[in-house]
N, C-alpha and C. Protein backbone atom coordinates (compact mmCIF):
# COMPACT_ATOMS: atom_id res chain seq x y z
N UNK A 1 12.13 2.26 -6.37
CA UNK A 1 10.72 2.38 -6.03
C UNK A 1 10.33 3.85 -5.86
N UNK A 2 11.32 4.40 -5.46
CA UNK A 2 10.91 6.21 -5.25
C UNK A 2 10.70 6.48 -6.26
N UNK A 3 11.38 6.49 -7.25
CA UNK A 3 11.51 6.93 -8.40
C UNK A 3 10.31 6.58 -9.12
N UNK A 4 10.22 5.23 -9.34
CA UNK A 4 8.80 4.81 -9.80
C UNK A 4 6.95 5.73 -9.15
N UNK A 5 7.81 5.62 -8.18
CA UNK A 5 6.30 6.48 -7.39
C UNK A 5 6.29 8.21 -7.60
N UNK A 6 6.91 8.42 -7.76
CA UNK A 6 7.38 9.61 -8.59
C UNK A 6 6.62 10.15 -9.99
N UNK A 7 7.17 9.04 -10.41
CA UNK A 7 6.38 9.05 -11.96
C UNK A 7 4.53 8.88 -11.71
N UNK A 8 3.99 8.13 -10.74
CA UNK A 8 2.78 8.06 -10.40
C UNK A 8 2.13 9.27 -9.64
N UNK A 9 3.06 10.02 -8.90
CA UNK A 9 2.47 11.31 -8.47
C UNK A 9 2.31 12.28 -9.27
N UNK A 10 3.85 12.23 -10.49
CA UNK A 10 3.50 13.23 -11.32
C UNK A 10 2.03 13.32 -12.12
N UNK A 11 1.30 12.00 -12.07
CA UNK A 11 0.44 12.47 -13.03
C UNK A 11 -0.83 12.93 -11.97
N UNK A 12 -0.55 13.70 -10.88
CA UNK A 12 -2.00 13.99 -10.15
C UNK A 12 -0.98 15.30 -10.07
N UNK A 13 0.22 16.01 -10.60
CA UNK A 13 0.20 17.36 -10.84
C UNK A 13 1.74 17.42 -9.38
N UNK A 14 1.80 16.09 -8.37
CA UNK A 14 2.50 15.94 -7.58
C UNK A 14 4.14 16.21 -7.66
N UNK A 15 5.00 16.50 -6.91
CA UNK A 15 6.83 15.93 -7.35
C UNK A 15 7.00 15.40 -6.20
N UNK A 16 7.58 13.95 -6.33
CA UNK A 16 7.99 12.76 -5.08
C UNK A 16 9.42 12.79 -5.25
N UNK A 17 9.79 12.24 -4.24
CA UNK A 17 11.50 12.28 -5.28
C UNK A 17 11.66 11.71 -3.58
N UNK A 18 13.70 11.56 -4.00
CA UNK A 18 14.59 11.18 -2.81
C UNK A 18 15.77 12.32 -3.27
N UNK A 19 16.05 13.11 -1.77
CA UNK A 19 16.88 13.99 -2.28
C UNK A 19 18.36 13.25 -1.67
N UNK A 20 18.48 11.97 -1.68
CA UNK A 20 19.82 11.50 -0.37
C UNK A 20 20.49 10.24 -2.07
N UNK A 21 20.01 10.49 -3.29
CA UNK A 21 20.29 9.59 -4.03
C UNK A 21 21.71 9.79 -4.25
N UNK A 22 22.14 10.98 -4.50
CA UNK A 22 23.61 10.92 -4.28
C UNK A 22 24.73 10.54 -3.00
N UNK A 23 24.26 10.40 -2.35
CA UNK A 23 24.56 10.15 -1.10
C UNK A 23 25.12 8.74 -0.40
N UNK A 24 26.10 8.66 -0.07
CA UNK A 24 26.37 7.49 0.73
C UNK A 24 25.88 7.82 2.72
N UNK A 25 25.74 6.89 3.57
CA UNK A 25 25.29 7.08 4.69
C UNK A 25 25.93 8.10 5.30
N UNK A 26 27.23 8.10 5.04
CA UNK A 26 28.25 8.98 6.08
C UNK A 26 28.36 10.13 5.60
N UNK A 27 27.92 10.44 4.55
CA UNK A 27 27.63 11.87 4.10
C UNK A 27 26.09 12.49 4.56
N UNK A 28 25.16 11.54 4.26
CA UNK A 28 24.07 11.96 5.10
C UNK A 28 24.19 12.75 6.79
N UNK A 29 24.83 11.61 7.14
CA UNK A 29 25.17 11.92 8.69
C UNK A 29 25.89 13.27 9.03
N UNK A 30 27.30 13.52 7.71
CA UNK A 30 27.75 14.43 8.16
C UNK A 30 26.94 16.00 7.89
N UNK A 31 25.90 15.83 6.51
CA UNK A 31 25.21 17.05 6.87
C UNK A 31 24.39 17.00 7.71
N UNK A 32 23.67 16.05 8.10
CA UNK A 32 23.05 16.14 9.41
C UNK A 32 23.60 16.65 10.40
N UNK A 33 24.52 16.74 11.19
CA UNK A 33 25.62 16.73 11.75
C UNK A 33 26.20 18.42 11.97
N UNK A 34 26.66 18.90 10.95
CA UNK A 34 27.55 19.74 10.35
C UNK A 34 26.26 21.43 9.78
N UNK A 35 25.43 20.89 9.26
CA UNK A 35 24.63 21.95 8.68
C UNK A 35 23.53 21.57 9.57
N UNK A 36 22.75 20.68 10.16
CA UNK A 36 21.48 20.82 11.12
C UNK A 36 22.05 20.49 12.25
N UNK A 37 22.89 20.43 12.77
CA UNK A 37 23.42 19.85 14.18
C UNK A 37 22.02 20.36 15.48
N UNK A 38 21.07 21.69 15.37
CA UNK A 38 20.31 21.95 15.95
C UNK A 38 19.32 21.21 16.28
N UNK A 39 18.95 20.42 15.33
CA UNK A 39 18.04 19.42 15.50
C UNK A 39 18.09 17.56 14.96
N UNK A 40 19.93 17.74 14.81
CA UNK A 40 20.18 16.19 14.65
C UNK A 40 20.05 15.05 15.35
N UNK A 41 20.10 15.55 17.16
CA UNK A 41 19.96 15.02 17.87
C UNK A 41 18.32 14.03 18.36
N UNK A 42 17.65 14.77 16.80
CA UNK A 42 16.25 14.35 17.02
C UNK A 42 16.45 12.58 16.27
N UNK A 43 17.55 12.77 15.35
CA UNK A 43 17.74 11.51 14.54
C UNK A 43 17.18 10.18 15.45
N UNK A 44 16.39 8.99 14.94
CA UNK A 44 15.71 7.82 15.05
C UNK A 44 15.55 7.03 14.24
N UNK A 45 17.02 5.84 14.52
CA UNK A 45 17.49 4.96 12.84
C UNK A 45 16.87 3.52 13.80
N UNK A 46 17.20 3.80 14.89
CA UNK A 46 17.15 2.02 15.32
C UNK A 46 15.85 1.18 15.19
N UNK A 47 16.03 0.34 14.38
CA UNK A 47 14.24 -0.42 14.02
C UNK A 47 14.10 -1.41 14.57
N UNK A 48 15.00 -1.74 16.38
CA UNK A 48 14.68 -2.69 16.57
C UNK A 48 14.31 -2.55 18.24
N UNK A 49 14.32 -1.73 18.38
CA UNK A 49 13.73 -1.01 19.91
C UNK A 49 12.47 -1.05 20.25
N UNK A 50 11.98 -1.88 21.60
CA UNK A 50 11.02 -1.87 21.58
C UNK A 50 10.13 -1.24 23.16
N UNK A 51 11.33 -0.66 23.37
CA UNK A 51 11.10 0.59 24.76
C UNK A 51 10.50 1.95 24.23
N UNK A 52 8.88 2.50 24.34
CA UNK A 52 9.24 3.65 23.71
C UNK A 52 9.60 4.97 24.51
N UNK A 53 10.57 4.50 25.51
CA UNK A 53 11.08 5.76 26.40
C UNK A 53 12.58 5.71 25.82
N UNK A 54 13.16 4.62 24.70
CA UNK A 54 14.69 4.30 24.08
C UNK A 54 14.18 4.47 23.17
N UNK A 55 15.82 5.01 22.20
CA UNK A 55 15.61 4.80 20.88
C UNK A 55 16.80 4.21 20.38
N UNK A 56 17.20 3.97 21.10
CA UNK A 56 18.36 2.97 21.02
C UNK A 56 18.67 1.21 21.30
N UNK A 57 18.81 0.44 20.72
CA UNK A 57 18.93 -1.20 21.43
C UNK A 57 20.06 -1.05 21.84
N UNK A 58 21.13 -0.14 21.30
CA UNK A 58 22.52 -0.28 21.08
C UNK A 58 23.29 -1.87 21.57
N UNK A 59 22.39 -2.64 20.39
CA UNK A 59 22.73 -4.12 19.99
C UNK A 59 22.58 -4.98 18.81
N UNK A 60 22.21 -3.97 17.91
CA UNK A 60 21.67 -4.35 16.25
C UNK A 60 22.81 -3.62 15.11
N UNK A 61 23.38 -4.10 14.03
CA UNK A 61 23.92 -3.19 13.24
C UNK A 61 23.60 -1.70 12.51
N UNK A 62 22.23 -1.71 12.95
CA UNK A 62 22.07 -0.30 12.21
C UNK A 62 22.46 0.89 13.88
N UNK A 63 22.23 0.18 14.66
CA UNK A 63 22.94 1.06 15.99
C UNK A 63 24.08 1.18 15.53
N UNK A 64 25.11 -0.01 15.39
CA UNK A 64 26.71 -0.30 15.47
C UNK A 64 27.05 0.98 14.29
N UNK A 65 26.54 1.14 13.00
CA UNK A 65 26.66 1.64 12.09
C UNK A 65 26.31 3.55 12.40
N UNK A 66 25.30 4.01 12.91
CA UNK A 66 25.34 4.72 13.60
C UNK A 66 26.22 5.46 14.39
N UNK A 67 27.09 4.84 15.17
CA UNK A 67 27.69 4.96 16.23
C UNK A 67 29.30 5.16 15.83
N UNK A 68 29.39 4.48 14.45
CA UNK A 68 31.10 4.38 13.95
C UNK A 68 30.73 5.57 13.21
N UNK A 69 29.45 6.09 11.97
CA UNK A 69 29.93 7.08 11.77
C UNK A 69 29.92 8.44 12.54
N UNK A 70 29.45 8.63 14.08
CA UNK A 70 29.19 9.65 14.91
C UNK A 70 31.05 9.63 15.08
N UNK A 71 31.28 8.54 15.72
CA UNK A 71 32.57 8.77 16.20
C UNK A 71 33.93 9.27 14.84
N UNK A 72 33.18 8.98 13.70
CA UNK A 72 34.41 9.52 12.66
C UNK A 72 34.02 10.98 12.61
N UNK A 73 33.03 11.66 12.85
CA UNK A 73 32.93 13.36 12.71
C UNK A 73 33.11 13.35 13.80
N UNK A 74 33.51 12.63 14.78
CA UNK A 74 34.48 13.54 16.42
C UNK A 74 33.19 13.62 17.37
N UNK A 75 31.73 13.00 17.18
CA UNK A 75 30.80 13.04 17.87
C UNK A 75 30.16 12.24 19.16
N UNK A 76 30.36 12.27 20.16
CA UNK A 76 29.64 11.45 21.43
C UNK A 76 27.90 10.53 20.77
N UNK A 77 28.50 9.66 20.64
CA UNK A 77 26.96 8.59 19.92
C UNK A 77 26.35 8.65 21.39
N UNK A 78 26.49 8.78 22.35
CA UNK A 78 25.65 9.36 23.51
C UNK A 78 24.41 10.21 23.37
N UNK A 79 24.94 11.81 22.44
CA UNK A 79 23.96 12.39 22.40
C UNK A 79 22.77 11.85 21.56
N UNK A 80 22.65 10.86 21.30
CA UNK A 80 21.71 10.14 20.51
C UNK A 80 21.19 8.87 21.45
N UNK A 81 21.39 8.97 22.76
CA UNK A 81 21.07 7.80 23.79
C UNK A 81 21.74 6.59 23.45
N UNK A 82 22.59 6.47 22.45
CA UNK A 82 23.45 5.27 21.70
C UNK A 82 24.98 4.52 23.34
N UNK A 83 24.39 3.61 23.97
CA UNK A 83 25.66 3.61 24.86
C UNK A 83 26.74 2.34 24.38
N UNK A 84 27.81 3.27 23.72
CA UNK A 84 29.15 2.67 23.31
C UNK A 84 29.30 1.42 24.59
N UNK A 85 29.50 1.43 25.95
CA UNK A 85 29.64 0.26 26.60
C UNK A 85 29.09 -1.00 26.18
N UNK A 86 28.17 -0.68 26.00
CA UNK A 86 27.03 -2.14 25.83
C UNK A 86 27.32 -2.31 24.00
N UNK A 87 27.12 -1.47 23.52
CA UNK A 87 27.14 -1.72 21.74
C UNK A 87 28.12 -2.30 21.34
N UNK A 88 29.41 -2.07 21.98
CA UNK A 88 30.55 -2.47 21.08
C UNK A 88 31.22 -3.78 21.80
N UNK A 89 30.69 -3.83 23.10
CA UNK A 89 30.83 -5.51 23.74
C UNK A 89 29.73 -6.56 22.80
N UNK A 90 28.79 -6.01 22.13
CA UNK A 90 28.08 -6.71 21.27
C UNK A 90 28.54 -7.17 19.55
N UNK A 91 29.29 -6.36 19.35
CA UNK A 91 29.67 -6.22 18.20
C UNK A 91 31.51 -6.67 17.70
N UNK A 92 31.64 -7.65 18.75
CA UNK A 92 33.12 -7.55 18.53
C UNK A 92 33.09 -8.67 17.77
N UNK A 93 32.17 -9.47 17.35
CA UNK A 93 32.98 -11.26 16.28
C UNK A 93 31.61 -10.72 15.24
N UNK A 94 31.86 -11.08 14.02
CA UNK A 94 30.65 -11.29 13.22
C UNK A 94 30.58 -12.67 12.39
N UNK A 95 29.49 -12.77 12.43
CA UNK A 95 28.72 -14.19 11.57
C UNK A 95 29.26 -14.17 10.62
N UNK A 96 30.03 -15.71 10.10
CA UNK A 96 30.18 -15.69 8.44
C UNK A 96 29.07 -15.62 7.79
N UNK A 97 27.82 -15.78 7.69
CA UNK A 97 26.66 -16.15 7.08
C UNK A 97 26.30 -14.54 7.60
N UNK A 98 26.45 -13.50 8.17
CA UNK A 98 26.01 -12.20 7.96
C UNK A 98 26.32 -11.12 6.89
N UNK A 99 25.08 -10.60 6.72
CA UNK A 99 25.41 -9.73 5.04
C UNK A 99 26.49 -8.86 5.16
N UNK A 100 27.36 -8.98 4.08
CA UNK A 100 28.13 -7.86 4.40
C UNK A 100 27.92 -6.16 4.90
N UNK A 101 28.95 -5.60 5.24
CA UNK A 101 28.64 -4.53 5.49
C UNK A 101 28.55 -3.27 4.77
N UNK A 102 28.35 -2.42 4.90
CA UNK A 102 27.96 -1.42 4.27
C UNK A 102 29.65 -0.62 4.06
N UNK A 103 29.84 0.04 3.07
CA UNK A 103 31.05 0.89 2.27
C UNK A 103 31.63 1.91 3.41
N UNK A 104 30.13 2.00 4.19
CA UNK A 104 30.24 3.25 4.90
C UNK A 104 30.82 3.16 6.19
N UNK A 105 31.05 1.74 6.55
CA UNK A 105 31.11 1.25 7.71
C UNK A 105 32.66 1.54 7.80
N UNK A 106 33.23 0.98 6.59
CA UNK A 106 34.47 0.78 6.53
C UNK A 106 35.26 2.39 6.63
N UNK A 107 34.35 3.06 5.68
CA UNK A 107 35.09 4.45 5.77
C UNK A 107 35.20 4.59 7.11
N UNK A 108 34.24 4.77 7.78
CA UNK A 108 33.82 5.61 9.08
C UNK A 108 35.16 4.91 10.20
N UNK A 109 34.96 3.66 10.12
CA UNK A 109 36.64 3.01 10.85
C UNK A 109 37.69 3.95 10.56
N UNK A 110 38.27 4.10 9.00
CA UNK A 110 38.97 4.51 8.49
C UNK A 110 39.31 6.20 9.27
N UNK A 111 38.45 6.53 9.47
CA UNK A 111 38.26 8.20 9.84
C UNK A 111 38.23 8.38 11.22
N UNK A 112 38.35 7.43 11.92
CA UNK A 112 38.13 7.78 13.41
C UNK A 112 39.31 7.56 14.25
N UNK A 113 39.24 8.72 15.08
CA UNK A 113 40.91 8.51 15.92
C UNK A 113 40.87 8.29 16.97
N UNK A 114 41.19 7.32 17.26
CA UNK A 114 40.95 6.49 19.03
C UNK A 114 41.18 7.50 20.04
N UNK A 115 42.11 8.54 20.08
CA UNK A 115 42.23 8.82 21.16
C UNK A 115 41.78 10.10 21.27
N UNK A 116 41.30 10.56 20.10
CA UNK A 116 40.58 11.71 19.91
C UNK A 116 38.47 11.31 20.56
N UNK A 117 38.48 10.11 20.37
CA UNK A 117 36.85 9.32 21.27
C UNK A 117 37.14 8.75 22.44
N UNK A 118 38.55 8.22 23.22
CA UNK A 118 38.27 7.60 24.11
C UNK A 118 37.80 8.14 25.11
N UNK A 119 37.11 9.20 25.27
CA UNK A 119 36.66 10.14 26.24
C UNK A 119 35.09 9.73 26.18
N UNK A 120 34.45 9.33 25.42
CA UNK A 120 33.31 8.60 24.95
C UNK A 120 32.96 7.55 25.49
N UNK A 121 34.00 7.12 25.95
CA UNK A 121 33.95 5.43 26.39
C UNK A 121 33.81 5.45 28.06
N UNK A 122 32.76 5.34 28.79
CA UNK A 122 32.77 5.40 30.09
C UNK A 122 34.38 4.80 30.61
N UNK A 123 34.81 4.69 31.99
CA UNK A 123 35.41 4.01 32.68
C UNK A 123 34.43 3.39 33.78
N UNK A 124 35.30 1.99 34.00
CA UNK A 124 34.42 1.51 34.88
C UNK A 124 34.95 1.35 36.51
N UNK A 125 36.09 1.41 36.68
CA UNK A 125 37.26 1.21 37.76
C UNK A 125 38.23 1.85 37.86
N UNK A 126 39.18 1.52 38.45
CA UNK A 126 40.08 2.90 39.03
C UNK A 126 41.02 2.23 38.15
N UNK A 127 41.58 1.38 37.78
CA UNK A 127 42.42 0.72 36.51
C UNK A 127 42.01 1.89 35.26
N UNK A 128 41.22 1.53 34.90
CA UNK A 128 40.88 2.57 34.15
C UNK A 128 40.69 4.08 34.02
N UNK A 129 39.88 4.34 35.19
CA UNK A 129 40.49 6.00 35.07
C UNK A 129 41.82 6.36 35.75
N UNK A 130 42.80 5.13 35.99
CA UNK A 130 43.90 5.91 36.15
C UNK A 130 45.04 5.55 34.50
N UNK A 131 43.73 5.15 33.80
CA UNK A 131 44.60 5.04 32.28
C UNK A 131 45.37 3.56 31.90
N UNK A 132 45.41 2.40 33.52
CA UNK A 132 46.21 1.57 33.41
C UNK A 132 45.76 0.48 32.25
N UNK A 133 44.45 0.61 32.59
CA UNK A 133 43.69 -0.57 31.37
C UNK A 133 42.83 0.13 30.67
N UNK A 134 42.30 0.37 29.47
CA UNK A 134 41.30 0.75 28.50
C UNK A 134 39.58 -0.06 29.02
N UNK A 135 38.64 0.86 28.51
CA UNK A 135 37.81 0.08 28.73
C UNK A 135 37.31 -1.09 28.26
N UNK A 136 37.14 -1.96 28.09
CA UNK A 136 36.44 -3.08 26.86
C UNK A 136 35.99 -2.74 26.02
N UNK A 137 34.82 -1.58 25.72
CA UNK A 137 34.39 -1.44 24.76
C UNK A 137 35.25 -0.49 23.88
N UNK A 138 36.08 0.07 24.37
CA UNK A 138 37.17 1.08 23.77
C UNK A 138 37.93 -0.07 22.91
N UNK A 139 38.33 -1.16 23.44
CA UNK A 139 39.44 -1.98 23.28
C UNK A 139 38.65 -3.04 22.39
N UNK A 140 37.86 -2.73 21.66
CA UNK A 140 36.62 -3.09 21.05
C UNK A 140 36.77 -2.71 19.82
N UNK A 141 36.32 -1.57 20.06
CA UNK A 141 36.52 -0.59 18.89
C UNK A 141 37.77 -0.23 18.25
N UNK A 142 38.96 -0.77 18.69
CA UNK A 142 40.04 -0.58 18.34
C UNK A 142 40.20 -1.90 17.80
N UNK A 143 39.74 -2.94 17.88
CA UNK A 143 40.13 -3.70 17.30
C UNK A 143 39.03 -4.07 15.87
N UNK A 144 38.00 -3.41 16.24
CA UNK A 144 37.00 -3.40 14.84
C UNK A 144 38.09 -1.99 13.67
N UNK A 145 38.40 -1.28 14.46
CA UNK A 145 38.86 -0.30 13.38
C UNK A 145 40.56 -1.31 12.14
N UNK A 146 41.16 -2.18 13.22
CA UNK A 146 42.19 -2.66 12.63
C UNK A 146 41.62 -3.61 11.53
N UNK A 147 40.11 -3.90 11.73
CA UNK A 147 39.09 -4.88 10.94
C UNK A 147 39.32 -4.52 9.62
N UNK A 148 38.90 -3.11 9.41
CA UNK A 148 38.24 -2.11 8.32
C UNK A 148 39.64 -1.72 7.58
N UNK A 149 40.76 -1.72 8.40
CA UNK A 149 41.28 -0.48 8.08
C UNK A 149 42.43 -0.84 6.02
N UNK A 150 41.96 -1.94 5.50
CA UNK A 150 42.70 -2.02 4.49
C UNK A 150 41.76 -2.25 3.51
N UNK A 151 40.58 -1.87 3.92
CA UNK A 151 39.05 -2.18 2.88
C UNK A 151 38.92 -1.25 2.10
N UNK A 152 38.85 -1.19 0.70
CA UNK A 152 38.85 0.00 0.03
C UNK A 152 37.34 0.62 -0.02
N UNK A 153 37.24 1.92 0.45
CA UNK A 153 36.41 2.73 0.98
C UNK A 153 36.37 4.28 0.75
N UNK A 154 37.64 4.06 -0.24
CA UNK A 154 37.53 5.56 -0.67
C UNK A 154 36.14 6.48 -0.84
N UNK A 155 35.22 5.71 -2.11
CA UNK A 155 34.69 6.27 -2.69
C UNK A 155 33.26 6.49 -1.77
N UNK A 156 33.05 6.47 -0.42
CA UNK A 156 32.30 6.74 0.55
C UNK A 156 31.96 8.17 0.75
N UNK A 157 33.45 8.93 0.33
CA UNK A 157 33.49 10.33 0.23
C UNK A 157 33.35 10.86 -0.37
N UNK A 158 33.04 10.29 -1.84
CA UNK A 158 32.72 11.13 -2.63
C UNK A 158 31.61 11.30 -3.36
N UNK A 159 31.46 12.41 -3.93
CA UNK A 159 30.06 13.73 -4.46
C UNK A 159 29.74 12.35 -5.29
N UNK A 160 28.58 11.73 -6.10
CA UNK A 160 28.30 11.39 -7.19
C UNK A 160 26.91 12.40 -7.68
N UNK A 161 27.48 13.11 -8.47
CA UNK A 161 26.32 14.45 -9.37
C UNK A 161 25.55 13.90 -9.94
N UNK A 162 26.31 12.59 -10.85
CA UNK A 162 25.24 12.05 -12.12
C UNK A 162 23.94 11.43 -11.33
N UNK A 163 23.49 11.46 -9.50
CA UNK A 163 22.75 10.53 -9.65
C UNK A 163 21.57 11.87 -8.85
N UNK A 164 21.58 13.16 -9.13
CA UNK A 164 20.93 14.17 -9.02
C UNK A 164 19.55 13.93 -9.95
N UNK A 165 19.72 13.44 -11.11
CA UNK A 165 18.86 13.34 -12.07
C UNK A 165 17.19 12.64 -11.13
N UNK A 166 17.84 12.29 -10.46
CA UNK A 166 16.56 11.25 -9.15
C UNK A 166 16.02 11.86 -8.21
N UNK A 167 16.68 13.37 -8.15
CA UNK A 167 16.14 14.12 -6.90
C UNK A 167 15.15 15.30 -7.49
N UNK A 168 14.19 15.84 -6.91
CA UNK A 168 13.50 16.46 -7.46
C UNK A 168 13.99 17.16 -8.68
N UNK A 169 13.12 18.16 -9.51
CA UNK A 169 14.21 18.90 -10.19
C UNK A 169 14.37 20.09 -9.52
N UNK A 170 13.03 20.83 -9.28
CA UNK A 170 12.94 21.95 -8.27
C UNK A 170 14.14 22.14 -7.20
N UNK A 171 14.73 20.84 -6.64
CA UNK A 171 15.85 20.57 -5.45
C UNK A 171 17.24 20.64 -6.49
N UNK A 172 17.31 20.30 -7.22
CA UNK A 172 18.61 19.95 -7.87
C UNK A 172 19.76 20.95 -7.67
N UNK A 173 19.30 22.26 -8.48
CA UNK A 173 20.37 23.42 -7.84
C UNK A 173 20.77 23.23 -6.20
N UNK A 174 19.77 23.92 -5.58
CA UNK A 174 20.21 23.95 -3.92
C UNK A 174 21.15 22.35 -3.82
N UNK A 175 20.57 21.97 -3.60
CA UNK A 175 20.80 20.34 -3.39
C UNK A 175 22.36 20.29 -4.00
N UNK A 176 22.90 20.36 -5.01
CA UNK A 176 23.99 19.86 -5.74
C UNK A 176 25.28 21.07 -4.80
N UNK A 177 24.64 22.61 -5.00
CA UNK A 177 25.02 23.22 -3.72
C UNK A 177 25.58 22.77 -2.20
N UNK A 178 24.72 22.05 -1.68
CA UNK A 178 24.88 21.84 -0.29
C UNK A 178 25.91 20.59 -0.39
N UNK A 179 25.60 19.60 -1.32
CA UNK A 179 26.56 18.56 -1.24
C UNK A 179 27.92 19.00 -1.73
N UNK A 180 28.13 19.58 -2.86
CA UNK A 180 29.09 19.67 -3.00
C UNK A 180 30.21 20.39 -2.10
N UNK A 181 29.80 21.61 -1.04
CA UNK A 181 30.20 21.86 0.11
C UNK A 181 30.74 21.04 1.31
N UNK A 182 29.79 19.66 1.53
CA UNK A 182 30.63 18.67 2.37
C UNK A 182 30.94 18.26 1.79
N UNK A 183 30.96 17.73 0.31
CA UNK A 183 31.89 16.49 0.21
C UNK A 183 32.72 16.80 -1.67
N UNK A 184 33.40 18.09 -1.18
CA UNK A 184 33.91 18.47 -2.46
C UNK A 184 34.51 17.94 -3.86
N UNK A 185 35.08 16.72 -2.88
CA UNK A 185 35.74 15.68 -3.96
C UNK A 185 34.85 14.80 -5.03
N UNK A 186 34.61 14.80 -5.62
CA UNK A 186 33.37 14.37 -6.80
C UNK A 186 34.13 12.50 -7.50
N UNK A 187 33.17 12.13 -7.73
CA UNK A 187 33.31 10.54 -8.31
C UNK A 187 33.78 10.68 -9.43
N UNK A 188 34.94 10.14 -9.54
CA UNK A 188 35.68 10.30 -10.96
C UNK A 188 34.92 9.19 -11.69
N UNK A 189 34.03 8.24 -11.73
CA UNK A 189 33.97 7.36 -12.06
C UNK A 189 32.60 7.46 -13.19
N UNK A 190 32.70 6.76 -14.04
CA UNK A 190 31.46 6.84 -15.17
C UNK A 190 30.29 5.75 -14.56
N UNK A 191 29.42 6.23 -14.10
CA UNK A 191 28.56 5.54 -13.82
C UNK A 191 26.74 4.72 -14.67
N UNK A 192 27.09 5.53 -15.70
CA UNK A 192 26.55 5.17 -16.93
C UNK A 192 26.07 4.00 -16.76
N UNK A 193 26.56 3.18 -16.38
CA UNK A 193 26.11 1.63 -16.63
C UNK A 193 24.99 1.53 -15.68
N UNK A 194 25.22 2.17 -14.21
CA UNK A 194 24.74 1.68 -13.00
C UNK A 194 23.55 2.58 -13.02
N UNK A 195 23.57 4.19 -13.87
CA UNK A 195 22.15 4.25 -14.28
C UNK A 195 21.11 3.58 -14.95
N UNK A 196 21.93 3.00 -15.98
CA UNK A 196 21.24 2.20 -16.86
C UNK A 196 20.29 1.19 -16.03
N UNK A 197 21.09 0.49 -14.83
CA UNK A 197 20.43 -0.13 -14.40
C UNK A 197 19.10 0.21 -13.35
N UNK A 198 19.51 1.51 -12.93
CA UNK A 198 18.33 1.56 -12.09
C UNK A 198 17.19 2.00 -13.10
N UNK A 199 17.51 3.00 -14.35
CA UNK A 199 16.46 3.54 -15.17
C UNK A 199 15.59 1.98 -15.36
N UNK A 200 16.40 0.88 -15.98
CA UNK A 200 15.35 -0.12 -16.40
C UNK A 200 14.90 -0.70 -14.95
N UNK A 201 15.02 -0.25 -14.07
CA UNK A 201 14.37 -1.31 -12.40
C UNK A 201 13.10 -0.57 -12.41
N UNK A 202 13.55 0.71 -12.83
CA UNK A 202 11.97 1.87 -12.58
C UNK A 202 10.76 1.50 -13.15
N UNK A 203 11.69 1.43 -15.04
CA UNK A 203 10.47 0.91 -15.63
C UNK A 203 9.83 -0.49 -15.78
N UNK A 204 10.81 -0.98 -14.94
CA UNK A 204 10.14 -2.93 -14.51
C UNK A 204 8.85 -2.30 -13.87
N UNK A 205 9.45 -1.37 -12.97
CA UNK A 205 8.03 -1.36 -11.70
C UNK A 205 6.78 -0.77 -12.33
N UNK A 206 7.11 0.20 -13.01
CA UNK A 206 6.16 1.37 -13.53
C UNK A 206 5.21 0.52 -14.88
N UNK A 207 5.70 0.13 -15.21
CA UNK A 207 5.19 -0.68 -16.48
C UNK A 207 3.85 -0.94 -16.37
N UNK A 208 3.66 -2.12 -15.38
CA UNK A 208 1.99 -2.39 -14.79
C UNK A 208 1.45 -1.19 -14.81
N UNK A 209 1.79 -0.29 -14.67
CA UNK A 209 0.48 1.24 -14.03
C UNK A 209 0.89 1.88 -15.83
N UNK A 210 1.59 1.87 -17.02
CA UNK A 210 1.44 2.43 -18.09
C UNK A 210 2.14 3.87 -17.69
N UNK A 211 3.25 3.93 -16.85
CA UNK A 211 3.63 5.22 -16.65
C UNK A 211 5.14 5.57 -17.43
C-alpha cells in the first residue's frame, strides 16, 4: 500500500516511500537503539493502552515483542515504562488458534542472555534477593527462550538490499549506508520471486486510479 501511494503522490510532484522495507523488526529496534538511543526512549508501539499517562499494557504481544527484542541488545524494557513482572507472567502459555509469531521474536530469544537481564527483573522477597529463588517472571522468560531456541531465525539478521528499490530514491544511498553498518551480513538469498510478488500487489492496488 505504501508503495502504491507513492506512485499517487508522485504525480502531484510528491516522494512517499517506507524507508524500514529492508528491515526486519529487530533491526529497526537495533538502530533505534544503537544510532538514536537519544531519543528512542520516545518509542510508542503499544495499540492497546488505554491510560494516557501509560504507554504500556505490558499484556498484549506487540508489548511481549517489544520487550524480547530490548532485552536481546542488553536493554532494560523499563526505560520504555514496559514492566517485565507483569508482561511475562502474562505471556507464559500461548493459544493454539493464535497467529503465529513473528521471525523476530524467535531471533530476539535466540540473542538474549539470562543472566546478562536478570537484573531487569524486579525481586520480590528476600528468597529472591538472596538469589535462592528467581523471580517468576525471570523464570518465565527462561522458559519462553527454551521455546524459540531451535526455530530457524537466522535470516532476522540479515541486510536484504534488493528490497531498497521501495525506499525513496533520494534515501537509498544514505539508507543502504546506515543498514549495512548494523547489520553487515547481507541475504544470500534470491528474492526475485517475492518481488515479483509485491510489484504485482502494487499494481492490483494502483490499477483503479490508472497509475
Amino acid at each position: 500500500i505504501v508503495v502504491a501511494l507513492g506512485r499517487y503522490f508522485a504525480r502531484m510532484g510528491l516522494e512517499f516511500g517506507s524507508m524500514l522495507f529492508p528491515l526486519s523488526h529487530f533491526q529497526i529496534e537495533k538502530i533505534l537503539w544503537r544510532r538514536y538511543s537519544d531519543v528512542a526512549d520516545l518509542q510508542n508501539s503499544c495499540f492497546r493502552m488505554n491510560d494516557e499517562n501509560v504507554s504500556y499494557c505490558n499484556r498484549c504481544r506487540k508489548c511481549f515483542r517489544i520487550a524480547l527484542l530490548l532485552l536481546a541488545l542488553g536493554i532494560d524494557p523499563a526505560r520504555l515504562g514496559i514492566d517485565v513482572s507483569t508482561l511475562f507472567l502474562h505471556q507464559t502459555e500461548w493459544s493454539p488458534n493464535a497467529p503465529a509469531l513473528s521471525g523476530a521474536l524467535a531471533y530476539a530469544t535466540q540473542h538474549i542472555s539470562p543472566e546478562k537481564v536478570r537484573s531487569f527483573f524486579p525481586t520480590q522477597n528476600l528468597w529472591q534477593q538472596l538469589g535462592i529463588v528467581a523471580p517468576p517472571a525471570y523464570r518465565s522468560l527462561k522458559r519462553i527462550i527454551r521455546r524459540f531456541e531451535n526455530q530457524d531465525a537466522d535470516w532476522v539478521g540479515l541486510y536484504r538490499p534488493q528490497f531498497l528499490k521501495y525506499a525513496p530514491a533520494a534515501l537509498r544511498g544514505p539508507l543502504d549506508t546506515i543498514y549495512r553498518t548494523y547489520s553487515p551480513e547481507l541475504d544470500p538469498l534470491d528474492r526475485e520471486a517475492e518481488l515479483s510478488l509485491i510489484d504485482n500487489a502494487v499494481n492490483w492496488i494502483a490499477a483503479p486510479l490508472s497509475l
